[in-house]
Each structure stands twice: as C-alpha cells, then as structure tokens.
Protein backbone atom coordinates (compact mmCIF):
# COMPACT_ATOMS: atom_id res chain seq x y z
CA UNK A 1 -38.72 -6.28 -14.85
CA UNK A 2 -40.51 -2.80 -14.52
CA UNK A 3 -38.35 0.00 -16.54
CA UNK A 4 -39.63 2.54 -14.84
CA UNK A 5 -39.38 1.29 -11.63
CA UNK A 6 -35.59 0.84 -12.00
CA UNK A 7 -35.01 4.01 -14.03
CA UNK A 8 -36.58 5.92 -11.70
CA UNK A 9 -34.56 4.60 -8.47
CA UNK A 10 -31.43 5.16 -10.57
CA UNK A 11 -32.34 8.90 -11.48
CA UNK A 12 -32.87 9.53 -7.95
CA UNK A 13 -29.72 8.23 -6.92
CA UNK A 14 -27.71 10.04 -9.45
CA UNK A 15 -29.46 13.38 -8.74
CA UNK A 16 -28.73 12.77 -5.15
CA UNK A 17 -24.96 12.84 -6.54
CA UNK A 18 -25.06 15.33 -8.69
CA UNK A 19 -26.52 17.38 -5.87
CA UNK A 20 -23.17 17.12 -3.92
CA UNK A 21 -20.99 16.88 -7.38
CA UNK A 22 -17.75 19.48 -5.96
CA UNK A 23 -17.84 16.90 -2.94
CA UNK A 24 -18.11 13.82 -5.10
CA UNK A 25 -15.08 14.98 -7.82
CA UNK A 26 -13.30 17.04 -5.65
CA UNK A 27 -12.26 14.10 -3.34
CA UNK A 28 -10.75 11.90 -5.31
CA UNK A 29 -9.48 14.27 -7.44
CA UNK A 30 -7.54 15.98 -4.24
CA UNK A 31 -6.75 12.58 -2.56
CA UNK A 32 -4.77 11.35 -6.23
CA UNK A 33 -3.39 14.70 -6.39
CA UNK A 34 -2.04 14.04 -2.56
CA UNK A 35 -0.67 10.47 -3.27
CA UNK A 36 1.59 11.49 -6.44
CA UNK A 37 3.01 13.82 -4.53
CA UNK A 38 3.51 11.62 -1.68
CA UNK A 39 4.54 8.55 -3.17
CA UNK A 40 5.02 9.81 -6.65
CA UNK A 41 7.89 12.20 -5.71
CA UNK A 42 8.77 10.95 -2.20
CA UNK A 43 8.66 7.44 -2.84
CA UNK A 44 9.27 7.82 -6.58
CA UNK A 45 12.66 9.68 -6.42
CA UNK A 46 13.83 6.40 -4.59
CA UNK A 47 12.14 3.70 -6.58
CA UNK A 48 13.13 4.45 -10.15
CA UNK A 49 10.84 1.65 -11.81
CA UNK A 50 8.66 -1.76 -11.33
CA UNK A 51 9.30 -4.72 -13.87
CA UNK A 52 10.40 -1.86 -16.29
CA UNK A 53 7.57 0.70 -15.28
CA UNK A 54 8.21 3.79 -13.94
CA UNK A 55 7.31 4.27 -10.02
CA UNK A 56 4.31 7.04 -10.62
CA UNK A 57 2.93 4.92 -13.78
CA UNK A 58 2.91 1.79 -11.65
CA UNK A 59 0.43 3.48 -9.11
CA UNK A 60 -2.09 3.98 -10.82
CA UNK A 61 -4.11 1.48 -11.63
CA UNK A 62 -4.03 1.01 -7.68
CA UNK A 63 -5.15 3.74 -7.01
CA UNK A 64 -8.26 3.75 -9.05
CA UNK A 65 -8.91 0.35 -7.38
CA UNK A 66 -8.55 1.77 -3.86
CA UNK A 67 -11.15 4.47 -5.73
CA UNK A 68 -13.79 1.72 -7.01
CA UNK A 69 -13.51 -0.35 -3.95
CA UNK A 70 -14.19 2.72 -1.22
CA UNK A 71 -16.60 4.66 -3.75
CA UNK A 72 -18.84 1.45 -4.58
CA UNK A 73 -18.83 0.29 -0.98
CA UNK A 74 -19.65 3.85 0.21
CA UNK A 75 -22.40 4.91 -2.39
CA UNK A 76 -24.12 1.72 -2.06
CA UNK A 77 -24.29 0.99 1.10
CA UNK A 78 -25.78 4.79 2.07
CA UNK A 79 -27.90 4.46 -0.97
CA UNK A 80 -29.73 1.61 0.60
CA UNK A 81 -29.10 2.78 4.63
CA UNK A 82 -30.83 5.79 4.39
CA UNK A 83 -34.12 5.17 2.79
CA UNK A 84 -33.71 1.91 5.45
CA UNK A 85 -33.38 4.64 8.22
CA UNK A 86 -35.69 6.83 6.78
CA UNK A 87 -38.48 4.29 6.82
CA UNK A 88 -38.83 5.17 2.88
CA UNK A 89 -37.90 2.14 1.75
CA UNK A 90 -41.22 0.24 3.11
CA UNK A 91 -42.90 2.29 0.16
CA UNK A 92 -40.47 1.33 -2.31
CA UNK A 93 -41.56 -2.07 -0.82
CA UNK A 94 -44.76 -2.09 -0.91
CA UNK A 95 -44.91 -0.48 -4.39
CA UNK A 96 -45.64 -2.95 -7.29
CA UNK A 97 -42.03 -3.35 -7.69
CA UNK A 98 -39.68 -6.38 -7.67
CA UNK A 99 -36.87 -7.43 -5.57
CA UNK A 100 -34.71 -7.44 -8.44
CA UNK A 101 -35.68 -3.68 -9.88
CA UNK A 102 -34.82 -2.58 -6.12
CA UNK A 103 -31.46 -3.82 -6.05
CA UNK A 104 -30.64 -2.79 -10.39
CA UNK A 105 -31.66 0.60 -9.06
CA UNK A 106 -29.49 0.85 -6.45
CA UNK A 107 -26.52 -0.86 -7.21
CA UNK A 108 -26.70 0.25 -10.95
CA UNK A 109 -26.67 3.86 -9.83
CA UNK A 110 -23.59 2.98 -7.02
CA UNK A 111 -21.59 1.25 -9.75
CA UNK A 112 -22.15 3.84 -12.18
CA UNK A 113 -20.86 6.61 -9.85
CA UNK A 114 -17.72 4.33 -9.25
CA UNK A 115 -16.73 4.33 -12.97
CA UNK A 116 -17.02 8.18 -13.76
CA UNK A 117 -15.09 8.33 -10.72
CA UNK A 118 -12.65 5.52 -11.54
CA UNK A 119 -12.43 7.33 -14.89
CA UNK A 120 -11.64 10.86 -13.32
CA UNK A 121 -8.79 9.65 -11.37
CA UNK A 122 -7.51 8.30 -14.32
CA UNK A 123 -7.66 11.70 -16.19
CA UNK A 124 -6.12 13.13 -13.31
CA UNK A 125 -3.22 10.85 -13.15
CA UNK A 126 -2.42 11.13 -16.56
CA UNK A 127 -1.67 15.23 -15.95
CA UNK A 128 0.93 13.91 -13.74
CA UNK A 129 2.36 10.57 -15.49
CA UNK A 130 2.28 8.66 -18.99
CA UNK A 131 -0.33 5.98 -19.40
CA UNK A 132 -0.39 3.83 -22.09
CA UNK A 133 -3.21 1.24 -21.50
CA UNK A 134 -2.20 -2.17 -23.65
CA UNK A 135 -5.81 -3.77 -23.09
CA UNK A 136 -8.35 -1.21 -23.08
CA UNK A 137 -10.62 -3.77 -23.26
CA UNK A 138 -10.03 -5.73 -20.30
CA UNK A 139 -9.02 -2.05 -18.51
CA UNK A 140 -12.74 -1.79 -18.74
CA UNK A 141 -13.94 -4.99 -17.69
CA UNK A 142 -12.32 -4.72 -14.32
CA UNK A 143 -12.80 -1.48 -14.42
CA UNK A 144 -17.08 -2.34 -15.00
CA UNK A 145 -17.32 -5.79 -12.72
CA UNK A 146 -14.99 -4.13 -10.26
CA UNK A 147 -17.67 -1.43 -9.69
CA UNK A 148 -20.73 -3.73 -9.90
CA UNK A 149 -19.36 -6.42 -7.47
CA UNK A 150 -18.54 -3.92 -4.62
CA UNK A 151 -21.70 -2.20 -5.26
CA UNK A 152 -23.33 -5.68 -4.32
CA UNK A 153 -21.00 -5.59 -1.52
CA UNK A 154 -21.83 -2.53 -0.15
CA UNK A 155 -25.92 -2.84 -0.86
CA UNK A 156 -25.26 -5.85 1.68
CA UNK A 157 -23.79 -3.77 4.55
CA UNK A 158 -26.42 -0.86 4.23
CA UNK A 159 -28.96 -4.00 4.75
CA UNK A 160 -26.88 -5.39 7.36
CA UNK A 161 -26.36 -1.82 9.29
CA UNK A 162 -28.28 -1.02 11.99
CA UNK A 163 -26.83 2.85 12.50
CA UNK A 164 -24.09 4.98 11.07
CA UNK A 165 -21.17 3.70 12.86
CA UNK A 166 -21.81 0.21 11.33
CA UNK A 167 -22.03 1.28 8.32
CA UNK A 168 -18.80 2.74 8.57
CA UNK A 169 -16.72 -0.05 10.31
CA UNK A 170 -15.92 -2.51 7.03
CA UNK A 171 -15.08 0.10 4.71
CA UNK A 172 -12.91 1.58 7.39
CA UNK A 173 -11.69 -1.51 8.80
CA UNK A 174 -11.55 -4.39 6.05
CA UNK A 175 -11.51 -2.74 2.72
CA UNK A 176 -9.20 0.25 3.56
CA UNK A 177 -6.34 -2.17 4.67
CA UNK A 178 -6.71 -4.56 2.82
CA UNK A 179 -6.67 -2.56 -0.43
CA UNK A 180 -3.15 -1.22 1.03
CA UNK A 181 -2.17 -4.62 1.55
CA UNK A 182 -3.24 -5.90 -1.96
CA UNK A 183 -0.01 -4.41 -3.80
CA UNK A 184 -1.74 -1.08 -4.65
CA UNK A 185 2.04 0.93 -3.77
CA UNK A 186 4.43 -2.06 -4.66
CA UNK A 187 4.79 -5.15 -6.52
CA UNK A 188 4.17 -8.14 -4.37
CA UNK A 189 7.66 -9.29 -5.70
CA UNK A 190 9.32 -6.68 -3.44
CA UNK A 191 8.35 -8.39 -0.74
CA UNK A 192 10.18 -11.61 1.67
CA UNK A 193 9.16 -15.42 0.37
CA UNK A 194 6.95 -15.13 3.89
CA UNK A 195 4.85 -12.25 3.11
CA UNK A 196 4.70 -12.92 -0.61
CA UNK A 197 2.75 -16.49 0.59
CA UNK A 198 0.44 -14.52 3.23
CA UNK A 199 -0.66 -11.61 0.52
CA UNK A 200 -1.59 -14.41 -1.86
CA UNK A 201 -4.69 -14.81 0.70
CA UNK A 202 -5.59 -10.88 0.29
CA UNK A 203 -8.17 -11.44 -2.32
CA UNK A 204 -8.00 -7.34 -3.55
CA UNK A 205 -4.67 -8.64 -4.81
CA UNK A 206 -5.78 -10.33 -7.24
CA UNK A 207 -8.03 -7.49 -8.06
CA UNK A 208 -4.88 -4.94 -8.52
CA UNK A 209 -3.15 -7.57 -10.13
CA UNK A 210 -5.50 -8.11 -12.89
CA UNK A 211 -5.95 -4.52 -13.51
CA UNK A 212 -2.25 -3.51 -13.76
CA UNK A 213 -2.06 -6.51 -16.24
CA UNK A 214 -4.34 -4.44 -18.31
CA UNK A 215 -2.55 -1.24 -18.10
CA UNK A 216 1.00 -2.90 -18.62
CA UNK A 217 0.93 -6.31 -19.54
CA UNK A 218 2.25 -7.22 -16.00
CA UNK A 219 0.88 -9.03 -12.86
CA UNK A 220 1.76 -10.64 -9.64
CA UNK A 221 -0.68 -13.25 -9.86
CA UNK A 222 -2.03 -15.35 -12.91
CA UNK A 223 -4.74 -13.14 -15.05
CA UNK A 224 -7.37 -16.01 -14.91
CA UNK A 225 -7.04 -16.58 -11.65
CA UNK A 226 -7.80 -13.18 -10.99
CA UNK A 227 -10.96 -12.96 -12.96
CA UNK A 228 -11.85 -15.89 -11.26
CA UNK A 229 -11.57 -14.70 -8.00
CA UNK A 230 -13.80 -11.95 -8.89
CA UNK A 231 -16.45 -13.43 -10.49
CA UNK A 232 -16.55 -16.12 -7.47
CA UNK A 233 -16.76 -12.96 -5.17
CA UNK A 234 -19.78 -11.57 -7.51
CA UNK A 235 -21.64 -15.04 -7.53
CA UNK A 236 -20.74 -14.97 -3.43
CA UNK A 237 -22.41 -11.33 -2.92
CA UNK A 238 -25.51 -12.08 -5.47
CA UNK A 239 -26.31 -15.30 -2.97
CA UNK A 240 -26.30 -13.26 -0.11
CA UNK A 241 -28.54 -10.33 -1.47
CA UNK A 242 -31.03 -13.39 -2.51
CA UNK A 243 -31.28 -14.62 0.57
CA UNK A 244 -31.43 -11.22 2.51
CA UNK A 245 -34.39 -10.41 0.13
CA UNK A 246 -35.91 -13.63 0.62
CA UNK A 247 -35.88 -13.63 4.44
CA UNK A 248 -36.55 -10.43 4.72
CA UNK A 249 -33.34 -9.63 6.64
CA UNK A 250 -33.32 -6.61 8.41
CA UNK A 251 -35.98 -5.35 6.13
CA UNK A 252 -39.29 -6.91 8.06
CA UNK A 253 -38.37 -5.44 11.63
C-alpha cells in the first residue's frame, strides 16, 4: 500500500470539504432543525411515545441514518465523478499507485465526512431532545460501517455515471425513499400485518433498526440479522468495485 498515495487523495478530499464547510454543516444542521419541528412538534404532540420512548427521542437515530446514507452516497460518488469528468483521474491512474490506495482515498475521505456529519446531527438533536445512548459501542459501529459501506456504494455510481443527472437519479430515487420507508419516522409495529411483511424486504430497515437498538435497547428486527444484512451489503459493494477496477469499467473509454 503507498501511504502517501492514500494520504494525499484523502487530504485533498477533505480540503475540498472544508472549502465549502458553512454548506457542508449548515445543511444538515438546518434540515434536523426543520424535521423536529415538523415531526417533533407536529407529529410529536400527537404521538406521545414509541415502545416507551418519547416521539422526538425516537427520531433520531433515523435521522442520522437518512444523514449517513445521503452524505456517503453524495460525497463519494462526486468525489470519484468529477476527477472521472475532469479527465484527472487518468493521472491518478497512471501514477505508481494501486487500485486499492485509489479507492482508501476516496471512500476513506467520503466516510469520514459522513461521521462528523452523523455526529453533528446528533449534537444538534440533543439541544432539542434527551439522548441517552445504552451501547455507545455498537452506536459507533453502525455509526462507522454505516458510513464506509455507502461510501463503497456511492464510489460505484460516480464509476457507473456517465453525467450529472445520473449521478443524481439513485440517491434521489432509491435511497431517499427507501430510507423513509425503512422506519426512520415510526416503528414498523405501527404498521398493518401487510405492510409490516413488505418493509421486512426494505433492507435500510434493518439498518435503522440496528441503530435505534443501540440508542434504546429496542428494534423492529433481530440485531444480528441486521448486522448481517450490512456486512452482506459491504462484501456485495467490495465485489463490485473489484470487478469495475479489474475491467476497467467505465474507466478505459
């Protein structure tokens, strides 16, 4: 592995994001801010508690997964698009540089933007509610692999995209909904025997699920199950980077 291959890809990613910081912070900061006060008051004035938690508590560990989802998706995929559109990643290329220090880089400096911004929301939902986290541990776990496996996720659609609009059309159209979908605003318990059975195939659920259960001891779905799920999602998104490195997939032409 060359070091200083790697650490220089990630300081030039995380300059890039300190170079647009107000943006970065701001927007998640503003967007939490927006959804306590939508669903915290709104919502929360009707629903006085979940399984013995109250309403605006209950969010929040959804809502930093809606956070680490769109963030890692977003910052990785761009991170990798635009030196792609640029034509500046042929250097990086044909530098004496690995396959492996490429993608470290970039999806090491994606997932790390995703936890100081997972970790912000959290700060900012705690002027709002009480959070007591029970497993601090495993908060950070999900909170870590979370970040690292949609990173992945993401460095594969900034490969995959040929333009802007692509790169725009998962994140807007598959992760969006079905992070909404995934119990992020509800417990999956509120819902009819029918839909309960049809969410069960929403894998984010199990992604929510497991990181509620380390906030409150509570879940929809079996802990294991869900850590399975994720690390079979990880192993999934690793396979495909291989192989789009190997082929050179959208990287030759």
């Amino acid at each position: 592995m060359n070091r200083r291959a790697v650490a220089t890809i990630y300081k030039y990613e995380m300059l890039r994001a300190w170079h647009t910081l107000f943006q970065s912070l701001a927007s998640p900061v503003l967007s939490t801010s927006l959804y306590f006060v939508v669903f915290g008051s709104a919502i929360g004035s009707r629903i006085q508690a979940i399984d013995g938690i109250a309403y605006g508590s209950f969010i929040v560990p959804g809502l930093m997964m809606l956070a680490l989802l769109t963030q890692s998706v977003a910052n990785a995929s761009f991170g990798i698009f635009y030196p792609k559109f640029t034509g500046a990643i042929y250097e990086v290329m044909s530098a004496p540089v690995s396959y492996f220090d490429i993608l470290l880089g970039y999806v090491g400096a994606a997932a790390s933007k995703s936890v100081i911004i997972g970790l912000v929301i959290l700060a900012t939902a705690s002027m709002f509610v009480e959070i007591h986290i029970i497993h601090p541990f495993w908060m950070l776990f999900f909170l870590i692999l979370t970040s690292i496996t949609f990173s992945l996720f993401g460095f594969i659609i900034g490969l995959w995209a040929t333009d802007f609009e692509k790169l725009q059309i998962v994140p807007l159209l598959v992760i969006t909904p079905l992070v909404f979908l995934g119990g992020t605003f509800y417990s999956v318990k509120m819902l009819s025997p029918i839909w309960q059975t049809i969410t069960l195939f929403n894998p984010v659920l199990y992604l929510v699920s497991g990181f509620r259960w380390s906030f409150f001891d509570i879940s929809d779905v079996n802990i294991t199950l869900s850590i399975v799920v994720i690390l079979g999602f990880l192993s999934i998104c690793v396979i495909v980077v291989w192989w789009m490195f190997r082929s050179g997939y959208r990287l030759r032409d």
